[in-house]
C-alpha atoms as a PDB file:
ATOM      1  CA  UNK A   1      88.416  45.115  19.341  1.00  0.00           C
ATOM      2  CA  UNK A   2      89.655  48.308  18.723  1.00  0.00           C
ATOM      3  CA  UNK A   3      87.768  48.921  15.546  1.00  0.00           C
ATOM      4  CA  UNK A   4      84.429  47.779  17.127  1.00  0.00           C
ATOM      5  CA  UNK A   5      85.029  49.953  20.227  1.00  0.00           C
ATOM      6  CA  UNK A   6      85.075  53.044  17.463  1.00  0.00           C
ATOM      7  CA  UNK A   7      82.148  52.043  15.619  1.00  0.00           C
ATOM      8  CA  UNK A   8      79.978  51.480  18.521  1.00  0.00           C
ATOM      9  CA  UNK A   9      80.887  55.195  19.673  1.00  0.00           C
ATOM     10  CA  UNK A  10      80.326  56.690  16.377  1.00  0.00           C
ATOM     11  CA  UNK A  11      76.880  54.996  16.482  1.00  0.00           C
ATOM     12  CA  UNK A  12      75.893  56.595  19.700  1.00  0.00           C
ATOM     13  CA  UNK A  13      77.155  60.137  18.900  1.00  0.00           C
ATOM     14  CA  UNK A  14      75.570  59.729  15.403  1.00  0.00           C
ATOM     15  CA  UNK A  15      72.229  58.764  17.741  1.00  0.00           C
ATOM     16  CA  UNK A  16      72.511  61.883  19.737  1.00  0.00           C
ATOM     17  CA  UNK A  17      72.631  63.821  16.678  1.00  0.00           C
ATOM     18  CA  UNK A  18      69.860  63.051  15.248  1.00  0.00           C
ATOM     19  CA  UNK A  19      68.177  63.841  18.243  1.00  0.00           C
ATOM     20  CA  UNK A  20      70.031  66.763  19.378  1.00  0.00           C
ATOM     21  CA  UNK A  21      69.275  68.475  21.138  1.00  0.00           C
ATOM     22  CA  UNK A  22      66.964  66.311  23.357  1.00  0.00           C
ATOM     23  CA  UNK A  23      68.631  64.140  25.637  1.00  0.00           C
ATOM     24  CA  UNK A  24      68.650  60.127  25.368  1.00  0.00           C
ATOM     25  CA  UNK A  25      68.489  57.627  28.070  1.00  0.00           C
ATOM     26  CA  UNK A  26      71.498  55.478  28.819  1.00  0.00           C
ATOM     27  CA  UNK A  27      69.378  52.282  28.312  1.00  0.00           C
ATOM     28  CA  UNK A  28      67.554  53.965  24.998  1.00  0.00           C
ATOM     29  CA  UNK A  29      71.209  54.059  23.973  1.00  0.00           C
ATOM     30  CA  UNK A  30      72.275  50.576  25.173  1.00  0.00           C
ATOM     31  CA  UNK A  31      69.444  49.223  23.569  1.00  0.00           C
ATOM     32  CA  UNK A  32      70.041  50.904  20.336  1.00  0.00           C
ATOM     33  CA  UNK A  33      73.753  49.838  20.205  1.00  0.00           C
ATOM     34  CA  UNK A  34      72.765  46.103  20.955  1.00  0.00           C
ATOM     35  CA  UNK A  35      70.430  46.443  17.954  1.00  0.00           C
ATOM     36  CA  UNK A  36      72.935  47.588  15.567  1.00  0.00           C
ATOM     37  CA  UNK A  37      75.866  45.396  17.104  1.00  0.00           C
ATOM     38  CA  UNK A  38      74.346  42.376  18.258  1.00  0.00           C
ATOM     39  CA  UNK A  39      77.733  41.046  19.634  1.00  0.00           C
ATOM     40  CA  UNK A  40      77.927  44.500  21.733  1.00  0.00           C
ATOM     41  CA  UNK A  41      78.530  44.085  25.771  1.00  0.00           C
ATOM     42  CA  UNK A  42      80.591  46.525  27.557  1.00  0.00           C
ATOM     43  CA  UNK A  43      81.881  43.363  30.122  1.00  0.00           C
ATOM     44  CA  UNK A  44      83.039  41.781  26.608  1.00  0.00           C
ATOM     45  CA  UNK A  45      85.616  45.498  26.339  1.00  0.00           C
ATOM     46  CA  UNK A  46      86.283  45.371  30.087  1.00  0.00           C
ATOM     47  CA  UNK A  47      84.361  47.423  31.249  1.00  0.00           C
ATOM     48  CA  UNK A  48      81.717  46.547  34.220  1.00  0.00           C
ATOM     49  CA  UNK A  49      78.122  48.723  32.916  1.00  0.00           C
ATOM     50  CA  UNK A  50      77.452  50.238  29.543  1.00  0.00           C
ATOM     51  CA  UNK A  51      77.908  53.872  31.513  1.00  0.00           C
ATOM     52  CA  UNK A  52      81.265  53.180  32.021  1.00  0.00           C
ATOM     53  CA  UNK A  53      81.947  52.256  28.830  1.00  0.00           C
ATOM     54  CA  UNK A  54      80.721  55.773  27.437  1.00  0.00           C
ATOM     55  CA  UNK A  55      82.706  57.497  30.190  1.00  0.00           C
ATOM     56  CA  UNK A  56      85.982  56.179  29.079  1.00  0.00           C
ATOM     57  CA  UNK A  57      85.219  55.907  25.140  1.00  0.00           C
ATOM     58  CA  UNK A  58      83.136  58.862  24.273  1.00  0.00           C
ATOM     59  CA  UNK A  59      84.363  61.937  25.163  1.00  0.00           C
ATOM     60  CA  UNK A  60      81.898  63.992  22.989  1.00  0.00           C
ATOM     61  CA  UNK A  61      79.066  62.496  24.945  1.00  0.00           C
ATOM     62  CA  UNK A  62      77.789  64.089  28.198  1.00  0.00           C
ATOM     63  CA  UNK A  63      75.763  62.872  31.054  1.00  0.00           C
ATOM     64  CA  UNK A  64      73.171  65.508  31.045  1.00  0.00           C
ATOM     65  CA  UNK A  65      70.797  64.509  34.182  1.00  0.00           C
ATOM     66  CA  UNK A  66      69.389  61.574  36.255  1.00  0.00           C
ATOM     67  CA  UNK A  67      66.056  59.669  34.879  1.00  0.00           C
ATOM     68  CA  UNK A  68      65.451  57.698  38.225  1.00  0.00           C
ATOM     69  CA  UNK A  69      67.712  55.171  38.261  1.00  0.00           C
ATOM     70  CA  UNK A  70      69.370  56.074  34.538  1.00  0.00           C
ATOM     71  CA  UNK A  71      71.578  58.389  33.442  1.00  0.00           C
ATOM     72  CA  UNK A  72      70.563  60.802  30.208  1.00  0.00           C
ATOM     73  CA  UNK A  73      72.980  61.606  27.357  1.00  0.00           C
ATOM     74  CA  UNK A  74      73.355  64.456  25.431  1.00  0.00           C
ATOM     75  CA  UNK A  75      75.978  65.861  22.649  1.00  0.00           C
ATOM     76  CA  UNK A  76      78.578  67.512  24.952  1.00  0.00           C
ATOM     77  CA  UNK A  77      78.666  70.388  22.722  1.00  0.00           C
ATOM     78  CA  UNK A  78      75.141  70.613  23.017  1.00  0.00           C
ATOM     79  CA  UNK A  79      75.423  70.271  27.273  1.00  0.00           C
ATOM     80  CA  UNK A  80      77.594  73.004  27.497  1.00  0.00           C
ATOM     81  CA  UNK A  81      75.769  75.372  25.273  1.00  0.00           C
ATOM     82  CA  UNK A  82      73.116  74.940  27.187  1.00  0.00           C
ATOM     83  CA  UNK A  83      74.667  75.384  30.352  1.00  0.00           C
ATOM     84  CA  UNK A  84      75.500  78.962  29.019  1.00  0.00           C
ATOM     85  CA  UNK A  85      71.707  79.370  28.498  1.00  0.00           C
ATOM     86  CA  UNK A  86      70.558  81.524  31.171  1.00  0.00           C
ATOM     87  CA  UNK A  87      66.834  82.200  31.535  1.00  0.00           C
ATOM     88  CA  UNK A  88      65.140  85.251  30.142  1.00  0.00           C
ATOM     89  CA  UNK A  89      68.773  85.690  28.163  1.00  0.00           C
ATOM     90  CA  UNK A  90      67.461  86.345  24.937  1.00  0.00           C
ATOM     91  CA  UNK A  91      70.722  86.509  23.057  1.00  0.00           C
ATOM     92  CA  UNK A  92      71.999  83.988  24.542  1.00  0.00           C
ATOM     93  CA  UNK A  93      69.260  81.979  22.659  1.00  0.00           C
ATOM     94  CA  UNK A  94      69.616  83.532  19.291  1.00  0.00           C
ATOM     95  CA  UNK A  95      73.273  82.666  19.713  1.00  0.00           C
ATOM     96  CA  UNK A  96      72.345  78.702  20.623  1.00  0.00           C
ATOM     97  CA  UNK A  97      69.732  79.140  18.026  1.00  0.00           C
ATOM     98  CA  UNK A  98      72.172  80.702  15.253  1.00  0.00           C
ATOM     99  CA  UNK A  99      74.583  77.671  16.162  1.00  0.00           C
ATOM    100  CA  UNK A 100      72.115  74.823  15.638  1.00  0.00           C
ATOM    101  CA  UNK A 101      71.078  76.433  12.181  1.00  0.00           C
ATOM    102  CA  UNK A 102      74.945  76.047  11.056  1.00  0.00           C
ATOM    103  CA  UNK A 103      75.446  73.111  12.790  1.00  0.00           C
ATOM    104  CA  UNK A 104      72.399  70.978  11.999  1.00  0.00           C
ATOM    105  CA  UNK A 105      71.570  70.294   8.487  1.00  0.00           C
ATOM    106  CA  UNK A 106      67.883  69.201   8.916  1.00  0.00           C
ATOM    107  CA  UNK A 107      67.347  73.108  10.651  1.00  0.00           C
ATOM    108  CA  UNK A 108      69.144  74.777   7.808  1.00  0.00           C
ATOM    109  CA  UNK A 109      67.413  72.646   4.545  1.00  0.00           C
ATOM    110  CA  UNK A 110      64.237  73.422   6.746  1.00  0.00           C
ATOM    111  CA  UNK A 111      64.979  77.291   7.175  1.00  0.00           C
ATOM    112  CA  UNK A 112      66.473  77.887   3.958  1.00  0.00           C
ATOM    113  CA  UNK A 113      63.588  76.175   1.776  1.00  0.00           C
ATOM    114  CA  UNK A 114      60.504  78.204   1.589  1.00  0.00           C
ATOM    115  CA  UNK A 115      58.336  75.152  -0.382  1.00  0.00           C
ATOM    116  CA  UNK A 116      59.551  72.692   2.463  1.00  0.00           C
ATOM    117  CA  UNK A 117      56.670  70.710   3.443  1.00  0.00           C
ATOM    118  CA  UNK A 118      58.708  71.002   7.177  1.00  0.00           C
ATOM    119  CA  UNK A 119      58.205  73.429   9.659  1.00  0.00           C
ATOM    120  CA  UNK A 120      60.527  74.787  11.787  1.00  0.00           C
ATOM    121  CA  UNK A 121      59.947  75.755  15.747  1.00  0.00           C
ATOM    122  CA  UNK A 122      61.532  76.891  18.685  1.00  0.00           C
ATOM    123  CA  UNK A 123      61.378  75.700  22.467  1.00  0.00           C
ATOM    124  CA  UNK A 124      60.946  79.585  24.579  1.00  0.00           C
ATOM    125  CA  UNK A 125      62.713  77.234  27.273  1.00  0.00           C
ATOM    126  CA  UNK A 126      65.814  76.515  26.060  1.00  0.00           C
ATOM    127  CA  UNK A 127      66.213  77.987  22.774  1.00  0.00           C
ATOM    128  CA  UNK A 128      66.330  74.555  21.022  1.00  0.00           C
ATOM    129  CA  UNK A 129      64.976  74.459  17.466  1.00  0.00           C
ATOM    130  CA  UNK A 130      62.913  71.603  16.171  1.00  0.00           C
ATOM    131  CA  UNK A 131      62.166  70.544  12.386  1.00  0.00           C
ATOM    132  CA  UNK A 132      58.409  68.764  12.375  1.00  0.00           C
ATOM    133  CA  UNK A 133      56.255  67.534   9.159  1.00  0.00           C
ATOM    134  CA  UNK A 134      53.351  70.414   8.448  1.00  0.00           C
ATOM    135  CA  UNK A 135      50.980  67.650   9.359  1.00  0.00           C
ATOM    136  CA  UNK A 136      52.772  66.964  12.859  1.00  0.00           C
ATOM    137  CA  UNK A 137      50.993  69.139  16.135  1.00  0.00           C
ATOM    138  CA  UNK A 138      53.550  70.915  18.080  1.00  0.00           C
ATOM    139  CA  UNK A 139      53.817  71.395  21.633  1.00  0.00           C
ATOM    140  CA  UNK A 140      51.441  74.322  23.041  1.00  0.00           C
ATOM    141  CA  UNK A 141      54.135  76.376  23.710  1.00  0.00           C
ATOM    142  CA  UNK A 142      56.982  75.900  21.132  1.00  0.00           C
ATOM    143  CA  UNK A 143      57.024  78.891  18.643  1.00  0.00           C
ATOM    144  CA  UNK A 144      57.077  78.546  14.964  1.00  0.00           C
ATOM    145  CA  UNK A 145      59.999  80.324  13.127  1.00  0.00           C
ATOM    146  CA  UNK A 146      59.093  82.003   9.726  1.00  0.00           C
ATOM    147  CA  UNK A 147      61.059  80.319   6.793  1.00  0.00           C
ATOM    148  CA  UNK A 148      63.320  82.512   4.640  1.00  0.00           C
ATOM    149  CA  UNK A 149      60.722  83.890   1.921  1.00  0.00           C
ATOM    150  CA  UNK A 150      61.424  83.394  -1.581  1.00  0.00           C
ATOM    151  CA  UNK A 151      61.455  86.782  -2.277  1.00  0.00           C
ATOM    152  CA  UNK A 152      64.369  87.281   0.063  1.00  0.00           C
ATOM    153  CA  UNK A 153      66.187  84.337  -1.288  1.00  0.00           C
ATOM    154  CA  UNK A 154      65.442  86.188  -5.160  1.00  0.00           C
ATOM    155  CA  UNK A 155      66.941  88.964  -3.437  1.00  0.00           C
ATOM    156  CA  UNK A 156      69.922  87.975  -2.249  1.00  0.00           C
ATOM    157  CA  UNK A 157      70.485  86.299  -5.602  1.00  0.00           C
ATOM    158  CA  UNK A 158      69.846  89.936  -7.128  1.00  0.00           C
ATOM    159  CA  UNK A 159      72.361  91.516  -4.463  1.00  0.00           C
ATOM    160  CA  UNK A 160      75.349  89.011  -5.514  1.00  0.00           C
ATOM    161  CA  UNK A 161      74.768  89.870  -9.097  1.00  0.00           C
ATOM    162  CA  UNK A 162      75.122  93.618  -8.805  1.00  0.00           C
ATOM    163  CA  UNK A 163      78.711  93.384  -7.415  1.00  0.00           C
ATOM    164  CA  UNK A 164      79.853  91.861 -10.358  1.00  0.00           C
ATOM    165  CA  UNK A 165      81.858  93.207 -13.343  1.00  0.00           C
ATOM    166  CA  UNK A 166      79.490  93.851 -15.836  1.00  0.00           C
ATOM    167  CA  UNK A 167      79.922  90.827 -18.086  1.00  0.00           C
ATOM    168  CA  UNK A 168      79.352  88.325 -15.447  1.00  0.00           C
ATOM    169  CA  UNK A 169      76.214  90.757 -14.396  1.00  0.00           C
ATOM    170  CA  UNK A 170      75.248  90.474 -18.207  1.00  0.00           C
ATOM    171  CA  UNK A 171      74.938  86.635 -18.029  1.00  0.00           C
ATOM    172  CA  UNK A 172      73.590  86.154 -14.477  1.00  0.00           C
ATOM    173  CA  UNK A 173      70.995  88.775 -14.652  1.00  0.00           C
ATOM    174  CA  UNK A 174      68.299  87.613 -16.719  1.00  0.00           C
ATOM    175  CA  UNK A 175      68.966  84.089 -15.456  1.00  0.00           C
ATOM    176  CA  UNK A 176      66.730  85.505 -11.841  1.00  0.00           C
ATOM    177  CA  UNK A 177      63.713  86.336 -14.293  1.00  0.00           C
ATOM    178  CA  UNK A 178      63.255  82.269 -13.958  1.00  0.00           C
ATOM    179  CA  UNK A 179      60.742  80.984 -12.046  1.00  0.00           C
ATOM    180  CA  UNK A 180      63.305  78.840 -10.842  1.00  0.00           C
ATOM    181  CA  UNK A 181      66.239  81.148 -10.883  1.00  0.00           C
ATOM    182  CA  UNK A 182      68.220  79.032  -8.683  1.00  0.00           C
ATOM    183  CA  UNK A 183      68.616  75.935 -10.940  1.00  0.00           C
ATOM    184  CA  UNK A 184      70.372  77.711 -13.752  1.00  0.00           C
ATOM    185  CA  UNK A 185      71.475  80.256 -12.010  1.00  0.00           C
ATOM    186  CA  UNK A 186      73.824  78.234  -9.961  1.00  0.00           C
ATOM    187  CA  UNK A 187      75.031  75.967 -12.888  1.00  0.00           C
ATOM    188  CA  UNK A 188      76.224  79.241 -14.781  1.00  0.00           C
ATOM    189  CA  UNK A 189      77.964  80.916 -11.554  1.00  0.00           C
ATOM    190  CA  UNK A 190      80.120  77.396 -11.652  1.00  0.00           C
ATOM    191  CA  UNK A 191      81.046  78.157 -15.354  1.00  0.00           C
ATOM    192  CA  UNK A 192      81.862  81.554 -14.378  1.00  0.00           C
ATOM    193  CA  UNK A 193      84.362  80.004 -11.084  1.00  0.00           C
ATOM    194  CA  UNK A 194      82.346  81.806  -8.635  1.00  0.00           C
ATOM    195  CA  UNK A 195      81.084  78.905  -6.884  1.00  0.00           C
ATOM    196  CA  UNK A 196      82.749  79.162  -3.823  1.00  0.00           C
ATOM    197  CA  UNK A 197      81.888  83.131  -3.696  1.00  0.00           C
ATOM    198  CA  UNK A 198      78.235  82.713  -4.096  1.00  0.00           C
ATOM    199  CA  UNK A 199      78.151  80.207  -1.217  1.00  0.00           C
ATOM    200  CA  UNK A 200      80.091  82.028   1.236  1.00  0.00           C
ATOM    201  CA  UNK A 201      77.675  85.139  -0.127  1.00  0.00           C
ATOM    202  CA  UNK A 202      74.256  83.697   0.398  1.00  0.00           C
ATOM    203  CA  UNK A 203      75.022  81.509   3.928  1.00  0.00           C
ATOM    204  CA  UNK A 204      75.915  84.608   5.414  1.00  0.00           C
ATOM    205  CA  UNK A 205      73.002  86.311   3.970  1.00  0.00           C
ATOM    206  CA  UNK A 206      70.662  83.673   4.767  1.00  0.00           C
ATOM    207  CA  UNK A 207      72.429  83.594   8.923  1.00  0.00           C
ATOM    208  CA  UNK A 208      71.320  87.615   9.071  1.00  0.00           C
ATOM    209  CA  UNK A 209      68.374  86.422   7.975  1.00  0.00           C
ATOM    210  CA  UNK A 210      67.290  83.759  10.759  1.00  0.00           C
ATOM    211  CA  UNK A 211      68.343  86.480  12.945  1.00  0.00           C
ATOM    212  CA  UNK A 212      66.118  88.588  12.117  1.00  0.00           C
ATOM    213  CA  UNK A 213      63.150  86.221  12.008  1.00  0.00           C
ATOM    214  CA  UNK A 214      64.659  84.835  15.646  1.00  0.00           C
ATOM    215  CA  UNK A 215      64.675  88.166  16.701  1.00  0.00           C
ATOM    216  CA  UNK A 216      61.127  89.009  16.060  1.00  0.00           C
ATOM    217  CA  UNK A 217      60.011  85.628  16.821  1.00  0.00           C
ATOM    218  CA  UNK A 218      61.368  86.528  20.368  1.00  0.00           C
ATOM    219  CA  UNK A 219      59.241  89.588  20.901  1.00  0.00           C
ATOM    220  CA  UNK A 220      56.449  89.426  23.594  1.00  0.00           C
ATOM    221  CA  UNK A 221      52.860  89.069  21.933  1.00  0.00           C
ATOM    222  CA  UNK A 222      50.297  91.993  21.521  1.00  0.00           C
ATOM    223  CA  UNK A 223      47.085  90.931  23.870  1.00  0.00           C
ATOM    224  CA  UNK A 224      44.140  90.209  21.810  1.00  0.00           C
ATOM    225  CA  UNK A 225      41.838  93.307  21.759  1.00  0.00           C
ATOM    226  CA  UNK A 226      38.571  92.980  23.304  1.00  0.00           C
ATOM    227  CA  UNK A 227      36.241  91.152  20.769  1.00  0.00           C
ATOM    228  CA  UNK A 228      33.433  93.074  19.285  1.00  0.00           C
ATOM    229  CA  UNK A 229      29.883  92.587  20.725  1.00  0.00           C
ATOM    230  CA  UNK A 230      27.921  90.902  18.228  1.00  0.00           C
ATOM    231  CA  UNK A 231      23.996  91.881  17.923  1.00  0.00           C
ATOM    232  CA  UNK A 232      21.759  89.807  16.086  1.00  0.00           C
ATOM    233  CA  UNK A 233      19.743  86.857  15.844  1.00  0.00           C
ATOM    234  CA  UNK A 234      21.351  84.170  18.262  1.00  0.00           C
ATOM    235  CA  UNK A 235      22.264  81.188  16.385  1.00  0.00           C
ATOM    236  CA  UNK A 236      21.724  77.294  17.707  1.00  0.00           C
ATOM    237  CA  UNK A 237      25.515  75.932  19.045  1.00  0.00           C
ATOM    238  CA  UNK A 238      26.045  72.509  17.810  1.00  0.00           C
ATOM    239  CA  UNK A 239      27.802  70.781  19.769  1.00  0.00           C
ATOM    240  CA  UNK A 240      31.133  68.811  19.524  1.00  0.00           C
ATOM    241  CA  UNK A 241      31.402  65.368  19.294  1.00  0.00           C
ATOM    242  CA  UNK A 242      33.565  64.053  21.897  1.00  0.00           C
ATOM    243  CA  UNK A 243      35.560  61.230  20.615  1.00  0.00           C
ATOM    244  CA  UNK A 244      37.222  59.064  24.177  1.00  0.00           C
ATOM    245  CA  UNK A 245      40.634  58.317  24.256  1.00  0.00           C
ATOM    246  CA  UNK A 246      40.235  54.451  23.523  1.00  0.00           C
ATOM    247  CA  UNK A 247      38.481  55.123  20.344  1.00  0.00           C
ATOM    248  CA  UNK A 248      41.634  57.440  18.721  1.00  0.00           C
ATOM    249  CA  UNK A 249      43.474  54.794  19.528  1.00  0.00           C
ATOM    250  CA  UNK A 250      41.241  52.224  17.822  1.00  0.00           C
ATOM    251  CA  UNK A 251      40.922  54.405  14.893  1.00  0.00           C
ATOM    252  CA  UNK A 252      45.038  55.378  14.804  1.00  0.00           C
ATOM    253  CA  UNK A 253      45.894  51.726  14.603  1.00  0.00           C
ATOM    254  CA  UNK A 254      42.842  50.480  11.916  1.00  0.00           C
ATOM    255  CA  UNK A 255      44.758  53.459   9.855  1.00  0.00           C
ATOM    256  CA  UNK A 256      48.062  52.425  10.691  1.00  0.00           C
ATOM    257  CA  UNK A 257      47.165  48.707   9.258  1.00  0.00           C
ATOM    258  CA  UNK A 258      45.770  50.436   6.028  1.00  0.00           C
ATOM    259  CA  UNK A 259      48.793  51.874   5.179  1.00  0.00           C
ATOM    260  CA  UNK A 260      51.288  50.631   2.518  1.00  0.00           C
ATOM    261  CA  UNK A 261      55.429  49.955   3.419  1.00  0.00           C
ATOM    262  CA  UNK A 262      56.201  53.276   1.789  1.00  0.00           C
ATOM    263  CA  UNK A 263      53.575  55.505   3.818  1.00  0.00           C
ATOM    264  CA  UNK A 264      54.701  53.998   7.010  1.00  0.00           C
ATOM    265  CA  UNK A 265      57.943  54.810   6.457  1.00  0.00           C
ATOM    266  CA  UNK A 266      57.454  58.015   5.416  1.00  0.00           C
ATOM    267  CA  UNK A 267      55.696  58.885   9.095  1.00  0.00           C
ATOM    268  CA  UNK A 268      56.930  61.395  11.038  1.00  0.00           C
ATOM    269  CA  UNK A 269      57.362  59.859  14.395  1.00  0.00           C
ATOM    270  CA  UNK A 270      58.604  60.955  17.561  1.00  0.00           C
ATOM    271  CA  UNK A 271      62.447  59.720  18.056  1.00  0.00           C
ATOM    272  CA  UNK A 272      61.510  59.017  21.294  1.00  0.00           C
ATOM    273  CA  UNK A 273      58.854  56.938  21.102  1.00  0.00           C
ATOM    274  CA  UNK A 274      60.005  54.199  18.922  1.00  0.00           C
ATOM    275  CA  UNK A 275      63.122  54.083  21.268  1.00  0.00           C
ATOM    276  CA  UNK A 276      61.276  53.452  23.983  1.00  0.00           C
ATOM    277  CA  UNK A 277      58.993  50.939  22.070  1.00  0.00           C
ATOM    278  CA  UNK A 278      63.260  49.465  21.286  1.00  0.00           C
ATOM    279  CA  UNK A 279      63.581  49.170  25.512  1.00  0.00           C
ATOM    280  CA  UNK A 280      60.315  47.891  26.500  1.00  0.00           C
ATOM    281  CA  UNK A 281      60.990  44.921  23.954  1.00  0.00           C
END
């Protein structure tokens, strides 16, 4: 009993994770934990509603708001940055945003990979950064964080070499004429036992790095300039076809049915959506 208690509370705070740091509903939850533990019922453990059960069990999950008659979970780690968050605090968000980047994996591989076909943005309104697929939309108002650039990465490989002594500088150094330095360039700086030194080296460098980028991300736009008058010949507008809601839809799913096992599952779709496609069924 025990043992199933633990697993069903790892599940949920592995759940949260993956969509940390937006909030989950307690029956997106339940109905995710009867999915993966068909056997699952909180009256089974002794306890009277599936709220309860998190209450007493799962101390690293939060009840972050109402949703009508539901209760919303987040990461408590996550709830109490946030409550720290105060509005127009600016580095208080670079200091929520600097923690997700350590803390999440998906943020860092996302940041720290220039030829990632992800981009990374970052919600104005709470400071919450979000990994999406170049081919996903973002919300109007999230901002987009610039990537680390290659040529910084190629630089901060360049910086750790010139502290060496000058036989390890010897071997390393011609190593970053590659185009893809890193790949050799990391197997010889294991040979050499200064794995754990290059590491620590280029996550710190890469951390002053987002902050940087965070920082000028968080400066206030210039406003446009007024647009040149153009004189000439006035050219005929075409204009836009207008395709109604219905027929996206129509056209979304005829796609949808097209597609083979592996490009469905490589969609990027909206955590929340399919769980609430999970609780409607």
């Amino acid at each position: 009993m025990i043992e199933t208690i633990s697993a069903v509370v790892s599940f949920l705070v592995s759940s949260l994770q993956q969509a940390d740091p937006r909030p989950l509903k307690g029956s997106q939850l339940a109905v995710l934990a009867k999915t993966s533990y068909p056997d699952f019922r909180p009256e089974k453990y002794g306890f009277r509603t599936f709220r309860e059960f998190i209450h007493k069990n799962a101390p690293e999950i939060a009840e972050s708001s109402r949703a009508g008659m539901d209760v919303s979970y987040r990461l408590r780690a996550t709830e109490d940055r946030l409550k720290e968050v105060k509005p127009g605090d600016q580095s208080s968000f670079a200091f929520y945003a600097l923690d997700q980047l350590t803390r999440n994996p998906r943020v860092w591989k996302t940041f720290a990979s220039p030829d990632s076909a992800f981009r990374l943005y970052r919600d104005p309104e709470n400071g919450a950064l979000r990994t999406m697929h170049s081919n996903s939309k973002p919300l109007p108002h999230w901002q987009e964080v610039p990537r680390v650039s290659a040529e910084a990465l190629l630089k901060i490989g360049r910086d750790f070499t010139a502290d060496l002594d000058d036989s390890k500088k010897l071997v390393l150094t011609p190593l970053l004429e590659d185009p893809k330095w890193w790949i050799p360039f990391y197997e010889r700086i294991q040979g050499l036992g200064l794995k754990s030194k290059w590491v620590e080296f280029r996550r710190q460098r890469i951390r002053e790095e987002f902050q940087r980028l965070v920082g000028a991300a968080e400066k206030p736009a210039q406003p446009p300039s007024e647009p040149a008058l153009s004189i000439g010949v006035p050219t005929a507008e075409v204009p836009a076809r207008t395709i109604s809601e219905p027929s996206i839809r129509r056209i979304a799913a005829d796609v949808v049915q097209r597609m083979t096992e592996p490009e469905l599952r490589a969609l990027n779709l909206p955590l929340g959506y399919v769980m609430d496609s999970l609780t409607m069924r």
